[in-house]
N, C-alpha and C. Protein backbone atom coordinates (compact mmCIF):
# COMPACT_ATOMS: atom_id res chain seq x y z
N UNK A 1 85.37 -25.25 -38.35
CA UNK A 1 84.93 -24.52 -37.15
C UNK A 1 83.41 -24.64 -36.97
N UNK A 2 83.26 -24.36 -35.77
CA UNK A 2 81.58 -24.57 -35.72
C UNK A 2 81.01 -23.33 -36.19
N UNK A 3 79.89 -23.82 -36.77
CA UNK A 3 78.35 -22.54 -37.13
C UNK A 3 77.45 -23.00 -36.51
N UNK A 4 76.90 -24.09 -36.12
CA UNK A 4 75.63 -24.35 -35.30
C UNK A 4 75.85 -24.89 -34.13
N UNK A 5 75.22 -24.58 -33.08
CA UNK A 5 75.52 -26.21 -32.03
C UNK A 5 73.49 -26.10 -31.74
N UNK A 6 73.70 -27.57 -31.31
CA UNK A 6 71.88 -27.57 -30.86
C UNK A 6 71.97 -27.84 -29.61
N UNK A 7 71.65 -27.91 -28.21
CA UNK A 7 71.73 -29.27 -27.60
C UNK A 7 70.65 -28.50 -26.40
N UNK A 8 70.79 -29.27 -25.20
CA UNK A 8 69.89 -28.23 -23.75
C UNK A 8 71.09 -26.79 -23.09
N UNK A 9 70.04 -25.88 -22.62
CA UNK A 9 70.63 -24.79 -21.91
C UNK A 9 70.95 -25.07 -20.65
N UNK A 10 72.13 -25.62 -20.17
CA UNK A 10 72.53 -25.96 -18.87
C UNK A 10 72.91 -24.79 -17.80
N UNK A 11 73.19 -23.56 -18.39
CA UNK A 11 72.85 -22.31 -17.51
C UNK A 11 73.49 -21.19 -18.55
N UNK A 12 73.46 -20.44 -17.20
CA UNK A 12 73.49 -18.74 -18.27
C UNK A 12 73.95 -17.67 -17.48
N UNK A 13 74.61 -16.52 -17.91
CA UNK A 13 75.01 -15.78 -17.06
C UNK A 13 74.33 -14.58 -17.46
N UNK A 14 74.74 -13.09 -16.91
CA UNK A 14 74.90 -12.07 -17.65
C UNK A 14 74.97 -11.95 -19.38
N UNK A 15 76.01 -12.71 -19.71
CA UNK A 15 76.23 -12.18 -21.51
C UNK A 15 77.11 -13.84 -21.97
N UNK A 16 77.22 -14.74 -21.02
CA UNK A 16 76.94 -16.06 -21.76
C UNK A 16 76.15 -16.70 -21.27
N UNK A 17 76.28 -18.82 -21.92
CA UNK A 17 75.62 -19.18 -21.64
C UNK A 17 76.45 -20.51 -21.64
N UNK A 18 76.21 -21.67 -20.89
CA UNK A 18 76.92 -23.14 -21.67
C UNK A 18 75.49 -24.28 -21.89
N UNK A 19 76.13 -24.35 -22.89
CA UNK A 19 74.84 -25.37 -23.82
C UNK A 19 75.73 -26.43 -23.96
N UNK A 20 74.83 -27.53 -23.10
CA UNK A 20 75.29 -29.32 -23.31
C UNK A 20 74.87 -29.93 -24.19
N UNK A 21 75.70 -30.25 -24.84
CA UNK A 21 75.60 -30.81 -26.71
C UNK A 21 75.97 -32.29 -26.37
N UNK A 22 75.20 -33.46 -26.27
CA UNK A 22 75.90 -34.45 -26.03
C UNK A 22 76.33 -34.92 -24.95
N UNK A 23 76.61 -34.04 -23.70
CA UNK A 23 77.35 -34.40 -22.65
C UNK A 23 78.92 -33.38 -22.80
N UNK A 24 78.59 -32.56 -23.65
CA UNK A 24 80.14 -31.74 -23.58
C UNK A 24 79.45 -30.54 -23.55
N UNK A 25 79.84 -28.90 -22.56
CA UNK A 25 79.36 -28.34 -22.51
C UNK A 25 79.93 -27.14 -22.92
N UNK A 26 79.64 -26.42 -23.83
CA UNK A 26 80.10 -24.92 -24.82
C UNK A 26 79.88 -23.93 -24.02
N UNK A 27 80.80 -23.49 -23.50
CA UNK A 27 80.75 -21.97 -22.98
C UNK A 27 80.84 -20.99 -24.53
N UNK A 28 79.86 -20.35 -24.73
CA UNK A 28 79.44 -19.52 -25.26
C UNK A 28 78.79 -18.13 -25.08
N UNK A 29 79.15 -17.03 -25.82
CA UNK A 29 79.24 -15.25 -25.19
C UNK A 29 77.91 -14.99 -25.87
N UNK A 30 77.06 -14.37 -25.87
CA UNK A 30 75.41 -13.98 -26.75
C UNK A 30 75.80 -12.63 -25.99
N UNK A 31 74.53 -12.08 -26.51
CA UNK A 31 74.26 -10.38 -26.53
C UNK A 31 73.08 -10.55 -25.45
N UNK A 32 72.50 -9.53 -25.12
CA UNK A 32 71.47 -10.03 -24.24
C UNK A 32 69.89 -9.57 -25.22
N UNK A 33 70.12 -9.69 -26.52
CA UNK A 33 69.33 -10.16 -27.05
C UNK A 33 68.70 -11.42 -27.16
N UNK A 34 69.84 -12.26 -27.65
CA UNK A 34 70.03 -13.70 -27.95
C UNK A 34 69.60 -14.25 -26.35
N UNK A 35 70.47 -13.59 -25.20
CA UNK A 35 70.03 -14.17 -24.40
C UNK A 35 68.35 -14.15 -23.55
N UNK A 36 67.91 -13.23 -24.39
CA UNK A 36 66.26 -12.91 -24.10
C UNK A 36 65.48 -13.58 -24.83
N UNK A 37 65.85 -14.01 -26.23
CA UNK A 37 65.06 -14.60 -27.16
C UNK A 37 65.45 -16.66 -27.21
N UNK A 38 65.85 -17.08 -26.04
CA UNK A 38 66.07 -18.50 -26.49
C UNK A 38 65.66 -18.87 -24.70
N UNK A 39 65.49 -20.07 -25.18
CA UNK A 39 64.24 -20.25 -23.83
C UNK A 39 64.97 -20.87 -22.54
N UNK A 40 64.09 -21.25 -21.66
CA UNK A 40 64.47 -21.12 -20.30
C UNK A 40 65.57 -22.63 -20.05
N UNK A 41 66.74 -22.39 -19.05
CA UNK A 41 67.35 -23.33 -18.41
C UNK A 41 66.86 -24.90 -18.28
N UNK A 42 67.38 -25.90 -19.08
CA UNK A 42 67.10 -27.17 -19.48
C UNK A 42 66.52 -27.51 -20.45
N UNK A 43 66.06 -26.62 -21.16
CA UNK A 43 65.20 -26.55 -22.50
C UNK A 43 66.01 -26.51 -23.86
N UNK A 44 65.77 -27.25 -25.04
CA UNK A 44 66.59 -27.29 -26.05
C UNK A 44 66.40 -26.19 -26.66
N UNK A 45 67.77 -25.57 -27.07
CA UNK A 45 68.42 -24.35 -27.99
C UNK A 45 68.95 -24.59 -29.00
N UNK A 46 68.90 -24.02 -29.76
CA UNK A 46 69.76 -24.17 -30.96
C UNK A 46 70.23 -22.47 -31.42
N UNK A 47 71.84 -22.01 -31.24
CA UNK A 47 72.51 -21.06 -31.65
C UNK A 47 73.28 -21.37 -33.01
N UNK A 48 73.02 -20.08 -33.45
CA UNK A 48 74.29 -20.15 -34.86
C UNK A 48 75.60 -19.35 -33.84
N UNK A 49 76.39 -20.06 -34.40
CA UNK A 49 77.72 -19.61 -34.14
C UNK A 49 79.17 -19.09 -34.84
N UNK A 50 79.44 -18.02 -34.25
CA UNK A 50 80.99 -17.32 -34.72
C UNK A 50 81.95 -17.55 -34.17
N UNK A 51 82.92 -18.20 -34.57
CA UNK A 51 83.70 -18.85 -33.64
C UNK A 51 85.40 -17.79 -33.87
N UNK A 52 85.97 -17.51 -33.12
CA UNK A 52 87.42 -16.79 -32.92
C UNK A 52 88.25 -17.39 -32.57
N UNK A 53 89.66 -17.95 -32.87
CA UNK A 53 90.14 -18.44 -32.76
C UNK A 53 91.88 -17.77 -32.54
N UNK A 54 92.18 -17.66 -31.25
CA UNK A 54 93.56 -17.30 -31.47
C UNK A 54 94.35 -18.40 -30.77
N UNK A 55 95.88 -17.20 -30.66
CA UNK A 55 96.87 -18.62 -30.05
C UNK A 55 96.81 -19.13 -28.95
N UNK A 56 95.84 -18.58 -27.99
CA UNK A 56 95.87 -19.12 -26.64
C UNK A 56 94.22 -19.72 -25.94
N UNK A 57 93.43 -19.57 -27.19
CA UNK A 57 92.08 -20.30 -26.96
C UNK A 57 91.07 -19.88 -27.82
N UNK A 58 89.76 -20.69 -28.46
CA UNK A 58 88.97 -20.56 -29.06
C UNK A 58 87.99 -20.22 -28.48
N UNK A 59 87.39 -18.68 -28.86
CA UNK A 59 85.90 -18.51 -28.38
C UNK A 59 84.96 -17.93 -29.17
N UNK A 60 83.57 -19.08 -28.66
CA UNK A 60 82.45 -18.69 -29.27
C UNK A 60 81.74 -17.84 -29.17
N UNK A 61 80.63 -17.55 -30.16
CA UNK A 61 79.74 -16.46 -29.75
C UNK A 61 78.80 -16.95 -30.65
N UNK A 62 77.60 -16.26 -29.94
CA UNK A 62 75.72 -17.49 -30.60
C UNK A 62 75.46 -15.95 -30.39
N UNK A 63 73.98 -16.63 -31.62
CA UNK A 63 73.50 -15.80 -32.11
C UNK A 63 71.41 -16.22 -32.27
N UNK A 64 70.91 -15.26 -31.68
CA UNK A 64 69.60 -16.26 -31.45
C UNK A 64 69.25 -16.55 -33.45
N UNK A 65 69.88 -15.38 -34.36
CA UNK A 65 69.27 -15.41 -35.61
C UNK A 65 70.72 -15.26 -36.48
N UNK A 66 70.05 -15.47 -37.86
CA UNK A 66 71.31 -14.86 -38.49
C UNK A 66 71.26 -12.88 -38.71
N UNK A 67 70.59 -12.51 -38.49
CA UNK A 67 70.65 -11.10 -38.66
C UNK A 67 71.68 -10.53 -37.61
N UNK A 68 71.45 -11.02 -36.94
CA UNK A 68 72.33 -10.34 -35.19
C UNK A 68 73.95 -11.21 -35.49
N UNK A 69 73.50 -12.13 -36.52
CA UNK A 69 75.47 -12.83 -36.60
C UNK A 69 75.89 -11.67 -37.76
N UNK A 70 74.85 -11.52 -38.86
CA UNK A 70 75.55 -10.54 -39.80
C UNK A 70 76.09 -9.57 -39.27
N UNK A 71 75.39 -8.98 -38.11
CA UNK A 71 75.60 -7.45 -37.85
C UNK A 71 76.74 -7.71 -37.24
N UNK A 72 77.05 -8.58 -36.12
CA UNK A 72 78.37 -8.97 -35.73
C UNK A 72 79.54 -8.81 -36.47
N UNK A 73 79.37 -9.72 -37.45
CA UNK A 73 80.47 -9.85 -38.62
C UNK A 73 80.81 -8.36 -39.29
N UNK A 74 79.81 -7.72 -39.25
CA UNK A 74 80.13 -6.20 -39.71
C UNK A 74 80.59 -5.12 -39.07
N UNK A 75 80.33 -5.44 -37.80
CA UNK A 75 80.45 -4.58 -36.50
C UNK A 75 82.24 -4.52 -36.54
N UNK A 76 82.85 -6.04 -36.72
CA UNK A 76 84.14 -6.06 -36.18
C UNK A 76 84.47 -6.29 -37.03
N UNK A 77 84.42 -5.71 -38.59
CA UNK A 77 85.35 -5.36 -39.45
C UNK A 77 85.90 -3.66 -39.25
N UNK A 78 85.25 -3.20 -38.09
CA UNK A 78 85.50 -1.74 -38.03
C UNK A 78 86.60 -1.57 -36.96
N UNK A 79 87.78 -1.00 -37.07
CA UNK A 79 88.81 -0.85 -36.29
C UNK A 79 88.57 -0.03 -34.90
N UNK A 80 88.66 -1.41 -33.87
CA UNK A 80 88.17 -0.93 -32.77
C UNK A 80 87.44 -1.36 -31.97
N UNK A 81 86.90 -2.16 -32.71
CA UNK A 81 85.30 -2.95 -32.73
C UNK A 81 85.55 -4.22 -32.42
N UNK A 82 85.92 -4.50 -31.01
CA UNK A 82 86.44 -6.50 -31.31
C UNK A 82 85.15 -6.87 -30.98
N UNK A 83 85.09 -8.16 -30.44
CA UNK A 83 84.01 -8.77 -30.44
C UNK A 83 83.26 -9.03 -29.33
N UNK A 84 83.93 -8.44 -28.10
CA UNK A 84 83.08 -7.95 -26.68
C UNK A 84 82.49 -6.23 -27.41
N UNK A 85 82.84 -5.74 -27.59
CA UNK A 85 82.45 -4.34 -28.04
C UNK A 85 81.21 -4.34 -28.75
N UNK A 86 81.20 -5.55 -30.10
CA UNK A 86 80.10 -5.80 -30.86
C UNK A 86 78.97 -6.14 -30.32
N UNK A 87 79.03 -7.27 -29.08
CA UNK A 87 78.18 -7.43 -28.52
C UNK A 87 77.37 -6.42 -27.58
N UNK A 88 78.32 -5.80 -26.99
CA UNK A 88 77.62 -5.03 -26.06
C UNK A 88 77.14 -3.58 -27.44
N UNK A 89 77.42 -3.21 -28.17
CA UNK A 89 76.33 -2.96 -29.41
C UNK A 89 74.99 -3.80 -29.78
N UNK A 90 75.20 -4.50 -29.51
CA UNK A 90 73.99 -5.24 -30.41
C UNK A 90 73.09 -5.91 -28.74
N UNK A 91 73.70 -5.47 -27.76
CA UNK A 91 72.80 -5.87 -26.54
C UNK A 91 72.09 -3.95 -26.22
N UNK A 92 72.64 -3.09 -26.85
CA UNK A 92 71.82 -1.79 -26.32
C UNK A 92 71.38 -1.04 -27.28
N UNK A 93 71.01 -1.56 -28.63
CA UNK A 93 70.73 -1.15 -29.74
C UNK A 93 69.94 -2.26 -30.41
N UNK A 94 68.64 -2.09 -30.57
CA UNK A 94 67.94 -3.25 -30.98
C UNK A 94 68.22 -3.08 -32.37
N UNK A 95 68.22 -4.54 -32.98
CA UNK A 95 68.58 -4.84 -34.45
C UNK A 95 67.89 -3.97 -35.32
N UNK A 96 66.58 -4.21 -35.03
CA UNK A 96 64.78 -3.34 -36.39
C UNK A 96 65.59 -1.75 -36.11
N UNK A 97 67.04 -1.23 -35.42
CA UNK A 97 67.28 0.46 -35.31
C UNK A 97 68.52 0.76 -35.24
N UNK A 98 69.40 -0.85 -35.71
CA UNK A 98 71.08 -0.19 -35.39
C UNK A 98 71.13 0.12 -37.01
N UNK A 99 70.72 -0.20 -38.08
CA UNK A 99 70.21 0.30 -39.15
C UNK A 99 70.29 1.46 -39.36
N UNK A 100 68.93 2.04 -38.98
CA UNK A 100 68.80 2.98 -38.77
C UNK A 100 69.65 4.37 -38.26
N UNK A 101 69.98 4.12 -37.26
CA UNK A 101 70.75 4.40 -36.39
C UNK A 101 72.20 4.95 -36.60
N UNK A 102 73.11 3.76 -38.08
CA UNK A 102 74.19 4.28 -38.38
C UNK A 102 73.47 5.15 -39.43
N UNK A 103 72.59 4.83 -40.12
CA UNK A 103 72.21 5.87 -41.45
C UNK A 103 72.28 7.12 -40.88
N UNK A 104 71.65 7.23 -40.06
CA UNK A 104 71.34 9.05 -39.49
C UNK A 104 72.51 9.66 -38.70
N UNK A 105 73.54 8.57 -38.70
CA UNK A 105 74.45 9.09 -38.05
C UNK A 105 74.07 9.77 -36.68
N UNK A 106 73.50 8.47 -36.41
CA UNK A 106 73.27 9.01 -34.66
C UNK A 106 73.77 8.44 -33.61
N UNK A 107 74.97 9.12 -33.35
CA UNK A 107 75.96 8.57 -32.75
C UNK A 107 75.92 8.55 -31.41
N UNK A 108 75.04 9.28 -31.00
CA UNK A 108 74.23 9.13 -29.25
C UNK A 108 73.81 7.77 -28.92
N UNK A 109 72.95 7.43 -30.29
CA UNK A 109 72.58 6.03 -29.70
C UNK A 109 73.37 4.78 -30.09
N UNK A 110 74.85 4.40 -30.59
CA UNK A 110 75.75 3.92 -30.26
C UNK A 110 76.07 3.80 -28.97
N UNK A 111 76.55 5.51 -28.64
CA UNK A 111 77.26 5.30 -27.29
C UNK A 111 76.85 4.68 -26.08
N UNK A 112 75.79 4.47 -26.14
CA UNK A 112 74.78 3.86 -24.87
C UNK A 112 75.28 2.52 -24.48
N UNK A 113 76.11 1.89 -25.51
CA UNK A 113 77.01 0.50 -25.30
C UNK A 113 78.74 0.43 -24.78
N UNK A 114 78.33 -0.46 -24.07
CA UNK A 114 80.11 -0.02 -23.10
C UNK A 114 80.79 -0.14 -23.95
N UNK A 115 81.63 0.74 -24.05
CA UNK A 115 83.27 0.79 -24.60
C UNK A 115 83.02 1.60 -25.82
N UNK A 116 81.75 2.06 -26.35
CA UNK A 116 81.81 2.45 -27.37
C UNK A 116 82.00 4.24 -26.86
N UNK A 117 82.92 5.16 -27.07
CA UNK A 117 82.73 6.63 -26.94
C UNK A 117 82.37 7.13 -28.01
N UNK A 118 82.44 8.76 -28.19
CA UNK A 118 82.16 9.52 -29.27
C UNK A 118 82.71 9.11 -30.45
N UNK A 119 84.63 9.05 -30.39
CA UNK A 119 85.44 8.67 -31.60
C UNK A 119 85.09 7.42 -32.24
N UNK A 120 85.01 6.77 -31.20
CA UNK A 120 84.55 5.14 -31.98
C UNK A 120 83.24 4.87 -32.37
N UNK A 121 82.01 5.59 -32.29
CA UNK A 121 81.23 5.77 -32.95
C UNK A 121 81.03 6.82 -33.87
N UNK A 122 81.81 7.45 -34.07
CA UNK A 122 82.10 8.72 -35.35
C UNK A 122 82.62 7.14 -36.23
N UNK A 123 83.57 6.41 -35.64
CA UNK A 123 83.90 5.81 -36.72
C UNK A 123 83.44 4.35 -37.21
N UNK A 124 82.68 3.97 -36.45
CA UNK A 124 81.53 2.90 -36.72
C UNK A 124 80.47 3.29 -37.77
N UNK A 125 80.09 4.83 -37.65
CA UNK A 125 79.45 5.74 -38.99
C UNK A 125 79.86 5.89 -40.25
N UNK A 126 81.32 6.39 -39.93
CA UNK A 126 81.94 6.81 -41.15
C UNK A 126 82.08 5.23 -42.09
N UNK A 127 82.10 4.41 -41.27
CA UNK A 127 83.15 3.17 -42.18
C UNK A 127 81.58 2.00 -42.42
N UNK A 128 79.92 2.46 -41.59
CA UNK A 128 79.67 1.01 -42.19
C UNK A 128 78.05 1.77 -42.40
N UNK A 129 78.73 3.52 -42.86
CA UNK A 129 76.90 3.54 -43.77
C UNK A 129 76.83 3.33 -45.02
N UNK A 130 77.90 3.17 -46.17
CA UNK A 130 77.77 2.45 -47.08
C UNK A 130 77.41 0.77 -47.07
N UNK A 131 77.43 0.59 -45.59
CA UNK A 131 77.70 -1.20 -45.84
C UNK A 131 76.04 -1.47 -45.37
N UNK A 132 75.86 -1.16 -44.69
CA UNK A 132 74.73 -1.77 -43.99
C UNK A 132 73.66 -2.60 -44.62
N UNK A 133 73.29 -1.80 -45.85
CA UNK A 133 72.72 -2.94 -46.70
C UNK A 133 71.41 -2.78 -46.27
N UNK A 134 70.40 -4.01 -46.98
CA UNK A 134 69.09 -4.69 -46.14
C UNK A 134 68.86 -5.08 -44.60
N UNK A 135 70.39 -5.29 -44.41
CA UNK A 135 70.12 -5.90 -42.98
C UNK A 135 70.16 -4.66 -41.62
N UNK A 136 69.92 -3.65 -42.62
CA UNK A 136 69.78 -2.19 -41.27
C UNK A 136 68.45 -2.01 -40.95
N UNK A 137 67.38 -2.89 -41.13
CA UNK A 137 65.91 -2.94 -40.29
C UNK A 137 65.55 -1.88 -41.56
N UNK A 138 63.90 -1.64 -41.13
CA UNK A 138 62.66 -0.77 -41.48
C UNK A 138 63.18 0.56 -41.92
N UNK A 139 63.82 0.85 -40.81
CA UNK A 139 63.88 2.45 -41.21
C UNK A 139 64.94 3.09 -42.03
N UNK A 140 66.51 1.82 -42.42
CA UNK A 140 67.09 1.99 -43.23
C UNK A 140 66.63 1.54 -44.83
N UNK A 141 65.69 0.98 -44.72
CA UNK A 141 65.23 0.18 -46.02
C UNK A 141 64.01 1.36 -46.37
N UNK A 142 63.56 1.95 -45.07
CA UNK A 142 63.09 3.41 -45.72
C UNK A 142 63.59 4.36 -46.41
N UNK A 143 64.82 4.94 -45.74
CA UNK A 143 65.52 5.49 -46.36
C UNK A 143 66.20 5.18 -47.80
N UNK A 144 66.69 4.16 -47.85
CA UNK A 144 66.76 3.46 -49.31
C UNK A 144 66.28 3.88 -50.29
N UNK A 145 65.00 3.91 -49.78
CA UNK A 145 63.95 4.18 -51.16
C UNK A 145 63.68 5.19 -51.39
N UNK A 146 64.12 6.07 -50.22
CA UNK A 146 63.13 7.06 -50.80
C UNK A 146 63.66 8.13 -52.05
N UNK A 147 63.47 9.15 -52.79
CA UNK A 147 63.49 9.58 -53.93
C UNK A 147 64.84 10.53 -53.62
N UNK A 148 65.68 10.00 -54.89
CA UNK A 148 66.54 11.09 -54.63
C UNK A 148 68.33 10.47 -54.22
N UNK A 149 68.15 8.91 -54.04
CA UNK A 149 69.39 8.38 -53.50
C UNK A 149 68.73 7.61 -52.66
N UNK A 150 68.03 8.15 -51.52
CA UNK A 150 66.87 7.60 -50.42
C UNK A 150 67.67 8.10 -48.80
N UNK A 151 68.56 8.95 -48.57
CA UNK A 151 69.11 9.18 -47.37
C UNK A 151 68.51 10.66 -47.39
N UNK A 152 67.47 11.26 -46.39
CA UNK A 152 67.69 12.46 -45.94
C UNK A 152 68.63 13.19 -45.63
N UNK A 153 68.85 14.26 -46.98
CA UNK A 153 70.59 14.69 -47.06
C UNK A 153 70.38 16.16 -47.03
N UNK A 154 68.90 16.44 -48.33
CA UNK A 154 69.07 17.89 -48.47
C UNK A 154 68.49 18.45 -46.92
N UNK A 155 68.49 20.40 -47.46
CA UNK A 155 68.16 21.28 -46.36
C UNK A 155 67.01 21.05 -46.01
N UNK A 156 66.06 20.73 -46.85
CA UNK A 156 64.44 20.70 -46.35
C UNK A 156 64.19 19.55 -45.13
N UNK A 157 64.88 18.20 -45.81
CA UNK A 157 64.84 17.24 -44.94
C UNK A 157 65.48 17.22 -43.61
N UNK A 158 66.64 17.82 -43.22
CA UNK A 158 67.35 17.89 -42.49
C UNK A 158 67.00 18.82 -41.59
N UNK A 159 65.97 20.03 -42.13
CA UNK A 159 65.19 20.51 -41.08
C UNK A 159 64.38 20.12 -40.44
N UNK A 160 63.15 19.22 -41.73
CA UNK A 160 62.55 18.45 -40.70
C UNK A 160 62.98 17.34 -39.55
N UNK A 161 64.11 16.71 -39.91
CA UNK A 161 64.50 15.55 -38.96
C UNK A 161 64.96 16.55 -37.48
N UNK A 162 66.32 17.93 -37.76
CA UNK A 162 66.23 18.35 -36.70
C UNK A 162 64.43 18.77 -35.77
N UNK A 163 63.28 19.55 -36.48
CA UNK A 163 62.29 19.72 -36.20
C UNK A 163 61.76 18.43 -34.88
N UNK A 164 61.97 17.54 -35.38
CA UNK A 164 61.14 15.89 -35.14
C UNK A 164 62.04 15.72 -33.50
N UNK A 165 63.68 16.11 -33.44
CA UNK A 165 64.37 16.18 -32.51
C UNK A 165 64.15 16.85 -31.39
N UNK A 166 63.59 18.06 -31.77
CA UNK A 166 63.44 19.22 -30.81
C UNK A 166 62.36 18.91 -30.62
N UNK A 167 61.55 18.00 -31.02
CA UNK A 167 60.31 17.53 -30.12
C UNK A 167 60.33 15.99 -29.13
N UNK A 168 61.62 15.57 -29.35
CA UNK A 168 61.91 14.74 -27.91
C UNK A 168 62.20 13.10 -29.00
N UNK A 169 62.00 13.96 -30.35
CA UNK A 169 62.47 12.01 -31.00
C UNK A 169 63.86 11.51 -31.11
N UNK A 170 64.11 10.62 -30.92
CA UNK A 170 65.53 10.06 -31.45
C UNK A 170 66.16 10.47 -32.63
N UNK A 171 67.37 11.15 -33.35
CA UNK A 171 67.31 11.10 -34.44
C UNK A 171 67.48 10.15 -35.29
N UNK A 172 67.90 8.84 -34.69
CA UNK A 172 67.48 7.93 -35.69
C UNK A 172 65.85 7.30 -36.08
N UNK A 173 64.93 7.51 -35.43
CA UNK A 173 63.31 7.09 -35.31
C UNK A 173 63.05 8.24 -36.22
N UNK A 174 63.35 9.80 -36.13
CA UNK A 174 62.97 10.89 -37.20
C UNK A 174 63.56 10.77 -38.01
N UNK A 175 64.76 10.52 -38.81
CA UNK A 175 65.52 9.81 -39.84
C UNK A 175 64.23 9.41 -40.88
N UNK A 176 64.02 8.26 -40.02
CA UNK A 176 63.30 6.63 -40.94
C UNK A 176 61.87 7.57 -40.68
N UNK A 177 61.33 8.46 -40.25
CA UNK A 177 60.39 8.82 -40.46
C UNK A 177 60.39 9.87 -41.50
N UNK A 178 60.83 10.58 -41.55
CA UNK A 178 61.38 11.88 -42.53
C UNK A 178 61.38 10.63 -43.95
N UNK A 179 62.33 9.73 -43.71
CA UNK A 179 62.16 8.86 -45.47
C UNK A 179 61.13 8.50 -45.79
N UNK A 180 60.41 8.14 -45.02
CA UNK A 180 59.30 7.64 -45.51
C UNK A 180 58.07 8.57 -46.07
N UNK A 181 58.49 9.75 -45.27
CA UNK A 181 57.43 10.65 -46.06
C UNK A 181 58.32 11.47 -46.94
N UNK A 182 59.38 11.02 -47.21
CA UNK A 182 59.77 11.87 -48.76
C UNK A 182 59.79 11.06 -49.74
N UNK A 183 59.44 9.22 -49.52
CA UNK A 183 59.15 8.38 -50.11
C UNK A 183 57.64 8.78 -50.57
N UNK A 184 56.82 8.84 -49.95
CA UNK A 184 55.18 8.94 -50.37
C UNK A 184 55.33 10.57 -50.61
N UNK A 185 55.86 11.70 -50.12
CA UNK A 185 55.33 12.67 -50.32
C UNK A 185 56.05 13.49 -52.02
N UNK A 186 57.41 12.33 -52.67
CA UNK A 186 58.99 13.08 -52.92
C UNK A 186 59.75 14.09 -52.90
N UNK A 187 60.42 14.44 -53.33
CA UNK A 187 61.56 15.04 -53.35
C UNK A 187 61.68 16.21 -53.34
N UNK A 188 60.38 16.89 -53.95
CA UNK A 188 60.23 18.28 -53.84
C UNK A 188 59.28 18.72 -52.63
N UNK A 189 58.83 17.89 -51.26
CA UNK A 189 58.00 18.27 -50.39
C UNK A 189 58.83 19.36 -49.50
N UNK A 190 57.77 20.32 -49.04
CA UNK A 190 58.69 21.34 -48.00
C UNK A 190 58.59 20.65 -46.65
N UNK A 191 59.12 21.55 -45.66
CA UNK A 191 59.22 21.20 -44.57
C UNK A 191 58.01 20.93 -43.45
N UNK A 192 57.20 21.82 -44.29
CA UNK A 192 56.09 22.01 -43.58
C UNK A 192 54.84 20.67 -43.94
N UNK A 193 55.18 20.16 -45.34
CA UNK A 193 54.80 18.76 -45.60
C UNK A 193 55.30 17.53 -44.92
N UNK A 194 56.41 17.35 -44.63
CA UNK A 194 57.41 16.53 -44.32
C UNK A 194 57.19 16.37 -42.48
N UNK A 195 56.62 17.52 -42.01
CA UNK A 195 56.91 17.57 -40.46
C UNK A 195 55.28 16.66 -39.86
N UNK A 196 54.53 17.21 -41.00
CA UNK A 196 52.82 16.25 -40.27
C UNK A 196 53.02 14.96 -41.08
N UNK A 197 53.57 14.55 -41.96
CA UNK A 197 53.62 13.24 -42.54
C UNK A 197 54.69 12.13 -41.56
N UNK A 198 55.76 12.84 -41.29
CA UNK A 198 56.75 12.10 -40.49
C UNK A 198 56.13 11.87 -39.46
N UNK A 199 55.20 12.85 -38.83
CA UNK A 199 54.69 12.47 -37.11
C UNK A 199 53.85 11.59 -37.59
N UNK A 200 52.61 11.61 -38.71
CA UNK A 200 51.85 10.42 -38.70
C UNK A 200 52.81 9.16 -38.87
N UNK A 201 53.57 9.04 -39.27
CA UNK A 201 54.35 7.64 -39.87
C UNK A 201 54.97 7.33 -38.18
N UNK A 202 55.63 8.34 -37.11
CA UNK A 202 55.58 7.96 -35.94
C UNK A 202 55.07 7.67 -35.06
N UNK A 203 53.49 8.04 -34.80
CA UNK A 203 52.62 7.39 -34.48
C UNK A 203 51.96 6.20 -35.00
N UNK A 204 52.32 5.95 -35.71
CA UNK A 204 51.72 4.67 -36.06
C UNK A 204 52.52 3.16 -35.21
């Protein structure tokens, strides 16, 4: 099956694109990431590709990087999650915060992608915050570390992240901020430590 194709961008739509490889032309599905990050109509591209294959036709899907194919591949191991769904995830959730994003269990900013509702992002949470790994951006690789397991779990933290909310932040952006200052500040900081350290780490 294919993983790469190279060739020119012969046009593009909404959420594909067909790339002439040779003189044969690949209709192929991208995110509108991929389709923001690879360059203009007639110009050579090169996509990694996931290819699907059932009984009534093979279809592709490109990827401007491999980070945005991993997340793919992870997205639609979750029941529910096919592979129009994944995309339109990974076109309204930038990569450096879908990370993030499942860590804090912030399931608001899932839903912002078609087809995804409340239930199916309760369960995009439940099933891939053990998985996410390295490839959940900055603010999950914050959390990681920080002291204690590295997920803002206890009461202190969890006040500050609500705190950070009720002042207009995302809770996934106060999440990865809250870790990072229980990373530099640890495990025993109060709330009242945790709330001016997290805003400096958000302003920055």
């Amino acid at each position: 099956m294919f993983a790469k194709l190279r060739g020119l961008l012969d046009e593009r739509g909404a959420d594909w694109l067909v790339l002439d490889v040779g003189g044969v032309g690949y209709l192929v599905s991208c995110s509108a990431q991929t389709l923001d990050a690879i360059p203009p109509v007639g110009e050579a591209t090169t996509l990694l590709i996931e290819t699907h294959v059932r009984e009534d036709r093979i279809q592709l899907f490109g990827f401007a990087n491999d980070v945005e194919r991993q997340w793919f591949r992870l997205l639609t191991t979750v029941q529910g999650v096919g592979a129009r769904v994944a995309l339109a995830l990974l076109s309204s959730v930038a990569l450096d915060q879908l990370g993030g994003a499942i860590a804090a269990q912030d399931k608001t900013a899932l839903t912002r992608a078609d087809g995804v509702g409340p239930k199916l992002a309760s369960r995009i949470v439940s099933e891939l915050k053990d998985k996410v790994g390295l490839i959940g951006g900055p603010a999950l690789v914050a959390a990681k570390s920080a002291p204690g397991g590295g997920e803002p779990g206890t009461a202190t933290s969890e006040d500050a992240v609500s705190a950070l909310v009720n002042l207009g932040y995302g809770r996934a952006e106060a999440f990865g901020a809250v870790a990072v200052a229980l990373r530099d500040l640890g495990a025993e900081s109060s709330v009242d430590q945790l709330i001016p350290a997290a805003l400096k780490e958000l302003a920055r």
